[in-house]
N, C-alpha and C. Protein backbone atom coordinates (compact mmCIF):
# COMPACT_ATOMS: atom_id res chain seq x y z
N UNK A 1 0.82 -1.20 0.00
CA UNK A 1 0.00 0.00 0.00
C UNK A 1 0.86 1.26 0.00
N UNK A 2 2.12 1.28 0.94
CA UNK A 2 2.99 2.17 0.88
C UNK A 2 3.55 2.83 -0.37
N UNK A 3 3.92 1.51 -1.31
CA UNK A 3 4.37 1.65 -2.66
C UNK A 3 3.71 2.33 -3.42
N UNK A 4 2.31 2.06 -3.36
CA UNK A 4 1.52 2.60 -4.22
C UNK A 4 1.22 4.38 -3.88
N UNK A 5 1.05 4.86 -2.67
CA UNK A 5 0.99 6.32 -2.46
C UNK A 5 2.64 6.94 -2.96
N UNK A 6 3.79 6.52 -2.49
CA UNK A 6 5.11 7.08 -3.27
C UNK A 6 5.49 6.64 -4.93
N UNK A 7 4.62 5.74 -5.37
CA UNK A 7 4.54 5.88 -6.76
C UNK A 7 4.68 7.33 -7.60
N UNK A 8 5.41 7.03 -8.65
CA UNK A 8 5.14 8.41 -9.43
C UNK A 8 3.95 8.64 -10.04
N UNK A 9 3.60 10.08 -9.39
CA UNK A 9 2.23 10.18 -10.22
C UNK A 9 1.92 11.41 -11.05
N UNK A 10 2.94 11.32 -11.98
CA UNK A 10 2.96 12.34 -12.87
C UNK A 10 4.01 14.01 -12.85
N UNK A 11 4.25 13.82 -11.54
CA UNK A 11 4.59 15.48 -10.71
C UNK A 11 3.93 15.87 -10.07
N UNK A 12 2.63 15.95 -9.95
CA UNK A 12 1.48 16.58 -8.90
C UNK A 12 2.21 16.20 -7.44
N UNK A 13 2.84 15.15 -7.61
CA UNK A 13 3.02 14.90 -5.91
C UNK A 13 4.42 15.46 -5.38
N UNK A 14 5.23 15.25 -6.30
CA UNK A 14 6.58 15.56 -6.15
C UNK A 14 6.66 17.49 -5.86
N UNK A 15 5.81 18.37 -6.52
CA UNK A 15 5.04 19.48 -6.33
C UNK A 15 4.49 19.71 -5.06
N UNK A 16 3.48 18.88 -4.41
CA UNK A 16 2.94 18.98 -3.01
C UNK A 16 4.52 18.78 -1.96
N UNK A 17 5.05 17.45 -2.24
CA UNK A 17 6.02 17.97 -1.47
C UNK A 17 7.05 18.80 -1.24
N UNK A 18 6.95 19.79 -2.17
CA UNK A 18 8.12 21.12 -2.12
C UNK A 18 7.42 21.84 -1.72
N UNK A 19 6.00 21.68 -2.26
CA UNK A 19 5.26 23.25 -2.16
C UNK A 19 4.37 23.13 -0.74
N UNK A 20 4.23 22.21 0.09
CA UNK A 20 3.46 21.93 1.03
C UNK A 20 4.31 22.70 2.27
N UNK A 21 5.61 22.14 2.39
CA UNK A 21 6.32 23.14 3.44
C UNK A 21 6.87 24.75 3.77
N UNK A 22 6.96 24.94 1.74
CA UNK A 22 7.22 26.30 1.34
C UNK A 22 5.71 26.88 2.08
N UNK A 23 4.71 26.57 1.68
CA UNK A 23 3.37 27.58 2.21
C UNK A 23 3.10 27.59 3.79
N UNK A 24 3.61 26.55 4.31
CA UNK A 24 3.84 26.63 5.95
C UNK A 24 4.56 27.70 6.22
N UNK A 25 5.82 27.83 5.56
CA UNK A 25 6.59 28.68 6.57
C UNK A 25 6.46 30.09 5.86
N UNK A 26 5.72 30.28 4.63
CA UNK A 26 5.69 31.30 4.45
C UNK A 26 3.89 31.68 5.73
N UNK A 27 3.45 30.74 5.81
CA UNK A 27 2.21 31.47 6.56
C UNK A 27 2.84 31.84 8.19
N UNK A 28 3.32 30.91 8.29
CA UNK A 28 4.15 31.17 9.87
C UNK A 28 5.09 32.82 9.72
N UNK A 29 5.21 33.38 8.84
CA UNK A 29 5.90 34.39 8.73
C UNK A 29 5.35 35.46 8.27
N UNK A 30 4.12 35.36 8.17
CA UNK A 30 3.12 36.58 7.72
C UNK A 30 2.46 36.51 9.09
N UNK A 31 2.36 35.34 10.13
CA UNK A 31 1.87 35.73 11.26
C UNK A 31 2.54 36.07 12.20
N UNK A 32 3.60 36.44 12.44
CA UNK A 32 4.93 36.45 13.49
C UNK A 32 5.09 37.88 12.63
N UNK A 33 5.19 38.24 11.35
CA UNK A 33 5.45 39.72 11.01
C UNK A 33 3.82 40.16 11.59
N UNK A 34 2.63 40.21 11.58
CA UNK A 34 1.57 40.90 12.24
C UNK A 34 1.99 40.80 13.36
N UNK A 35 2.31 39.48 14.03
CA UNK A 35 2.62 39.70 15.97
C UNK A 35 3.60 41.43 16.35
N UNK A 36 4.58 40.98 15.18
CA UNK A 36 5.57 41.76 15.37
C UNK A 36 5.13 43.49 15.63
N UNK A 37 4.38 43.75 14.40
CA UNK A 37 3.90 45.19 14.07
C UNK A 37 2.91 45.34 15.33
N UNK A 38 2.13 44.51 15.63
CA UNK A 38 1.01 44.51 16.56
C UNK A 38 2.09 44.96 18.28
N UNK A 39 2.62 44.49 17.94
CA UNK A 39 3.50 44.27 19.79
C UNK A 39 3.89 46.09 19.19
N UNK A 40 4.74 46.15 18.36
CA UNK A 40 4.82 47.75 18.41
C UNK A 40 4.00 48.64 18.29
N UNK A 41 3.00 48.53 17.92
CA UNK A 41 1.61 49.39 17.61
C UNK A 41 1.37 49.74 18.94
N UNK A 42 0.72 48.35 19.88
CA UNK A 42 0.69 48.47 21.33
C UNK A 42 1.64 49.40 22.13
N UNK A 43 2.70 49.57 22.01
CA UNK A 43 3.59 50.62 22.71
C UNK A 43 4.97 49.26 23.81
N UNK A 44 4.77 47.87 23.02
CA UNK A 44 6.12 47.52 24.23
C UNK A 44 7.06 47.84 23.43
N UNK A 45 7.50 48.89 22.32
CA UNK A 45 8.69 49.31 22.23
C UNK A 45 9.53 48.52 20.56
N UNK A 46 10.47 48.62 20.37
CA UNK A 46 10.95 48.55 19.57
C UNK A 46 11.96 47.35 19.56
N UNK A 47 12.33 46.12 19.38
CA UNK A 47 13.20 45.19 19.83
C UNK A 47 14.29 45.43 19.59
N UNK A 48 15.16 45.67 21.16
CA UNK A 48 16.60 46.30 21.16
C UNK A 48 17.57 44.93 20.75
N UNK A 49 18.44 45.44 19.76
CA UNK A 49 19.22 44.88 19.03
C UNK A 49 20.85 45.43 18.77
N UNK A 50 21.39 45.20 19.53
CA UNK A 50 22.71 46.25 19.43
C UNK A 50 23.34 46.23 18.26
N UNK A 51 23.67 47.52 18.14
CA UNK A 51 24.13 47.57 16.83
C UNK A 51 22.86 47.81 15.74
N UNK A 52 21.83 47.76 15.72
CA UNK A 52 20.82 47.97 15.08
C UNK A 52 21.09 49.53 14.75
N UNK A 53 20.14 49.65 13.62
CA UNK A 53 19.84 51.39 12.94
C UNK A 53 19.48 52.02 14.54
N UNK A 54 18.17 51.42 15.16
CA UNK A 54 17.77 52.68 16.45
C UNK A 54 19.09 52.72 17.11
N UNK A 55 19.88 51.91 17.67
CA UNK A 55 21.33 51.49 18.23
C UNK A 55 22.02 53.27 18.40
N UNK A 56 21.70 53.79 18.91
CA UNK A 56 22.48 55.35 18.60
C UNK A 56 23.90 55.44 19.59
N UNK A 57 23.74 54.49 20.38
CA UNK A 57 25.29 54.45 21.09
C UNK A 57 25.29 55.28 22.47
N UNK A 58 24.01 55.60 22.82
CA UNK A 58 23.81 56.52 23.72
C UNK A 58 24.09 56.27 25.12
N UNK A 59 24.24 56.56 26.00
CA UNK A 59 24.04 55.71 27.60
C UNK A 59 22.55 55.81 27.45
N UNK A 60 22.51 54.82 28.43
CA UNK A 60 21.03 54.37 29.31
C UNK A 60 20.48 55.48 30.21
N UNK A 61 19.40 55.78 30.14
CA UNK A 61 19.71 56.83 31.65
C UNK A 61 18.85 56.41 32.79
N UNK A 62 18.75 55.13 32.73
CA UNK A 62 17.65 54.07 33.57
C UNK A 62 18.86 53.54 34.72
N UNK A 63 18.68 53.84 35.97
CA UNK A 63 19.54 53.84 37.02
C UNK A 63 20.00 52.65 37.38
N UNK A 64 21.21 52.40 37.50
CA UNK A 64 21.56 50.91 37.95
C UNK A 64 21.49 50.52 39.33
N UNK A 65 22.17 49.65 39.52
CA UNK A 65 22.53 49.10 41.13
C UNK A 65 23.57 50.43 41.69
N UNK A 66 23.23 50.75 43.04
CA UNK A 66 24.06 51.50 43.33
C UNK A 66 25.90 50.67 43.60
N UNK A 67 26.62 51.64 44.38
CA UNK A 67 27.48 51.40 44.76
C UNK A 67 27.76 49.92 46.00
N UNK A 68 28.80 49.23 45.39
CA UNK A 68 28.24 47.90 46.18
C UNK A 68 29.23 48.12 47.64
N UNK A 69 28.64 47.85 48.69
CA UNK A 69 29.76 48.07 50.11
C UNK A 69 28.79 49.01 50.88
C-alpha cells in the first residue's frame, strides 16, 4: 500500500512535497510579522538589538545598582 501512495504520479506529488512546506513557513511568517507590528503598535517598544539602525550608542539613563559596600 505504501508503494503505491510514493509511486510516481505524474509530478502533482513531487510538487505537493516542495510546495506543502514552502506555504507553511511562508504562513508562519506573515503571522509572526503581524505579531511583530502589533507588539509595536501596542507601545512595548521597539526590539533592542545592538548595533541595530535605532542602536544610537547613547548611555542608558535608567539607574543601575548603586554602589556595592
Amino acid at each position: 500500500m505504501t508503494g503505491a501512495l510514493l509511486a510516481h504520479q505524474g509530478g502533482w506529488d513531487e510538487l505537493l512535497l516542495v510546495a506543502a512546506p514552502v506555504v507553511v513557513i511562508a504562513v508562519l511568517l506573515v503571522i509572526a510579522d503581524r505579531r511583530a507590528k502589533r507588539a509595536l503598535d501596542r507601545g512595548r517598544g521597539e526590539p533592542s538589538v545592538p548595533g541595530s539602525a535605532g542602536d544610537l550608542g547613547e548611555p542608558d539613563d535608567t539607574p543601575g545598582p548603586g554602589p556595592a559596600g
